[in-house]
Protein backbone atom coordinates (compact mmCIF):
# COMPACT_ATOMS: atom_id res chain seq x y z
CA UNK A 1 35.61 45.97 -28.26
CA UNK A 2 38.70 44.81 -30.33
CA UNK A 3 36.96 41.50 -31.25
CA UNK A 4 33.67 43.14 -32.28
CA UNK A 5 35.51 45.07 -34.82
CA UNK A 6 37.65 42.27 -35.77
CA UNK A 7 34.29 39.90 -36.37
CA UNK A 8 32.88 42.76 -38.06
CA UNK A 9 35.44 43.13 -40.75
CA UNK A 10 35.73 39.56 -41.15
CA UNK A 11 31.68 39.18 -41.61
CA UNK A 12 31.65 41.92 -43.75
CA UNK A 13 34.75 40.91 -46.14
CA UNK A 14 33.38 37.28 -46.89
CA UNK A 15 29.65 38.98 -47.54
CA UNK A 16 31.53 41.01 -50.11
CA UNK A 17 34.13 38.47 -51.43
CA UNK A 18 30.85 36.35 -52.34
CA UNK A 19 27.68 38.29 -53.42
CA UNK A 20 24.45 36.71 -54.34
CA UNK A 21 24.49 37.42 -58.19
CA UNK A 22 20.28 37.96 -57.47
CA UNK A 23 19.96 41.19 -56.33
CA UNK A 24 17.77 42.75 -53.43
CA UNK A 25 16.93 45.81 -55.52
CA UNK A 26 18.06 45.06 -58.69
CA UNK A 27 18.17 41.92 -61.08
CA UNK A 28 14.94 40.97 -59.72
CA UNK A 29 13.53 37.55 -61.35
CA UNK A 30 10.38 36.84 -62.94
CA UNK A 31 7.59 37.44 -60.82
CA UNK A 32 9.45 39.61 -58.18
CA UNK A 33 7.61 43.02 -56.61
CA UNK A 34 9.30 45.94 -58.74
CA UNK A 35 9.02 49.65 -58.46
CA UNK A 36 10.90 50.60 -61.91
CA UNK A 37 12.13 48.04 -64.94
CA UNK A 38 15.10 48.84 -64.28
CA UNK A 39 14.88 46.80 -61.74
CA UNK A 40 14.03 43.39 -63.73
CA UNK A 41 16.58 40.87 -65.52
CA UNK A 42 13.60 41.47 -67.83
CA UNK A 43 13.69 44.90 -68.07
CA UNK A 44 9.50 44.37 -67.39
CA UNK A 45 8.51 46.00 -64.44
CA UNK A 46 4.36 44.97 -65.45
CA UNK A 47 1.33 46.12 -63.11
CA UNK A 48 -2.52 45.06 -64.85
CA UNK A 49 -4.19 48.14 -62.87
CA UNK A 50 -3.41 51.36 -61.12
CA UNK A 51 -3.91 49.79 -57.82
CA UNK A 52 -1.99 46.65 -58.87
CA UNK A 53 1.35 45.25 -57.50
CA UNK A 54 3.80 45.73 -60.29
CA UNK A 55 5.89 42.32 -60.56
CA UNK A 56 8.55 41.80 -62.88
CA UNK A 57 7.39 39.88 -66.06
CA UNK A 58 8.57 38.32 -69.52
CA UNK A 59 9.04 40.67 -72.46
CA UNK A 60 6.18 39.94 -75.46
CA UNK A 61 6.61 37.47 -78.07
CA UNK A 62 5.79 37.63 -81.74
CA UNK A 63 2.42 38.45 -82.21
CA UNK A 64 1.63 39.44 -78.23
CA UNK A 65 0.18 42.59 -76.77
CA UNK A 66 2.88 45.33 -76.48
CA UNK A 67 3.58 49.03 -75.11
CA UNK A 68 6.43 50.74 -77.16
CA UNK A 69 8.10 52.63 -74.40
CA UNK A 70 6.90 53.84 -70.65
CA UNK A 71 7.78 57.52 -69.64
CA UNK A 72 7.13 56.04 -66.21
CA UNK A 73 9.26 52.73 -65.85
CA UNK A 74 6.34 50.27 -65.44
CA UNK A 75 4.23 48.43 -68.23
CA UNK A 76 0.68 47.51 -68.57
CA UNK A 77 1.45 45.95 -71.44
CA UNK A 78 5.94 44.85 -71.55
CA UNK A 79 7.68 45.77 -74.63
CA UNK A 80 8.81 43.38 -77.57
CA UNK A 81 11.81 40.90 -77.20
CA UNK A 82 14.79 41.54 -79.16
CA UNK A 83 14.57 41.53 -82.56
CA UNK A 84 10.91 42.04 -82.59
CA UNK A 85 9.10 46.14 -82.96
CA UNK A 86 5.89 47.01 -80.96
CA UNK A 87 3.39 48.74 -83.72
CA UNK A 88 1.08 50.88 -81.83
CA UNK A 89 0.14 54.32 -81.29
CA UNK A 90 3.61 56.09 -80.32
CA UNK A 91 2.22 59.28 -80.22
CA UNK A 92 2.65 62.00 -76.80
CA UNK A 93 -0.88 61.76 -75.59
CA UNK A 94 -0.61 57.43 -75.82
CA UNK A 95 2.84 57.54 -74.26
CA UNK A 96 1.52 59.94 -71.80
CA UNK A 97 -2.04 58.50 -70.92
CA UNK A 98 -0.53 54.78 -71.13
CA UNK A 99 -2.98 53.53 -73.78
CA UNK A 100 -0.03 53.22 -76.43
CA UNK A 101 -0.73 49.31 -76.79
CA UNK A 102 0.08 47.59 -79.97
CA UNK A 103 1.36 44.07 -81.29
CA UNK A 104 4.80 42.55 -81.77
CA UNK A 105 6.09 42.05 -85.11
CA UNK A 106 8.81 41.01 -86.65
CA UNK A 107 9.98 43.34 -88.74
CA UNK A 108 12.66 41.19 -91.39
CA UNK A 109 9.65 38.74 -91.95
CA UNK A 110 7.17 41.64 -92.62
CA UNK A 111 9.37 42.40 -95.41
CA UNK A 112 9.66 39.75 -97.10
């Protein structure tokens, strides 16, 4: 019984001296079943239908369908990449009914 417990801290110290830096339930790559974007290195948890699988996914590029924010933690459409502002309806009933889609933009370019 000794032995057991002795393997069993052993096994269990080198797991933990050297963890995978992909996660199981979080920093899930590209393509990767996801409940939540939290989930995601992307922070893209995206699903195309109710009924869908939601798989982690890129965030939009300049000039790319976009959803602004998600009150439920997966996209239809995944938000802008940094630097970049989704321009769509951002009202409740949008946010709420997840039809909020818009475009990327760059906003310093806009400007000028």
């Amino acid at each position: 019984m000794e032995k057991i417990l002795i393997l069993l801290l052993v096994t269990l110290s080198v797991a933990y001296a050297a963890p995978d830096p992909r996660g199981i339930i979080i920093n899930l790559e590209e393509g990767e079943l996801c409940l939540n974007s939290a989930q995601c290195k992307s922070k893209c948890c995206h699903h195309s239908s109710l009924l869908g699988l939601a798989r982690c996914a890129p965030l939009a590029s300049e000039n790319s369908e976009c959803s602004p924010k998600t009150l439920y933690g997966v996209y239809y459409k995944c938000p802008c990449e940094r630097g970049l502002t989704c321009e769509a309806d951002k009202t409740i009933t949008g946010t709420i009914t997840n039809t909020n889609f818009g475009v990327c933009h760059d906003i310093g370019r806009s400007k000028q």
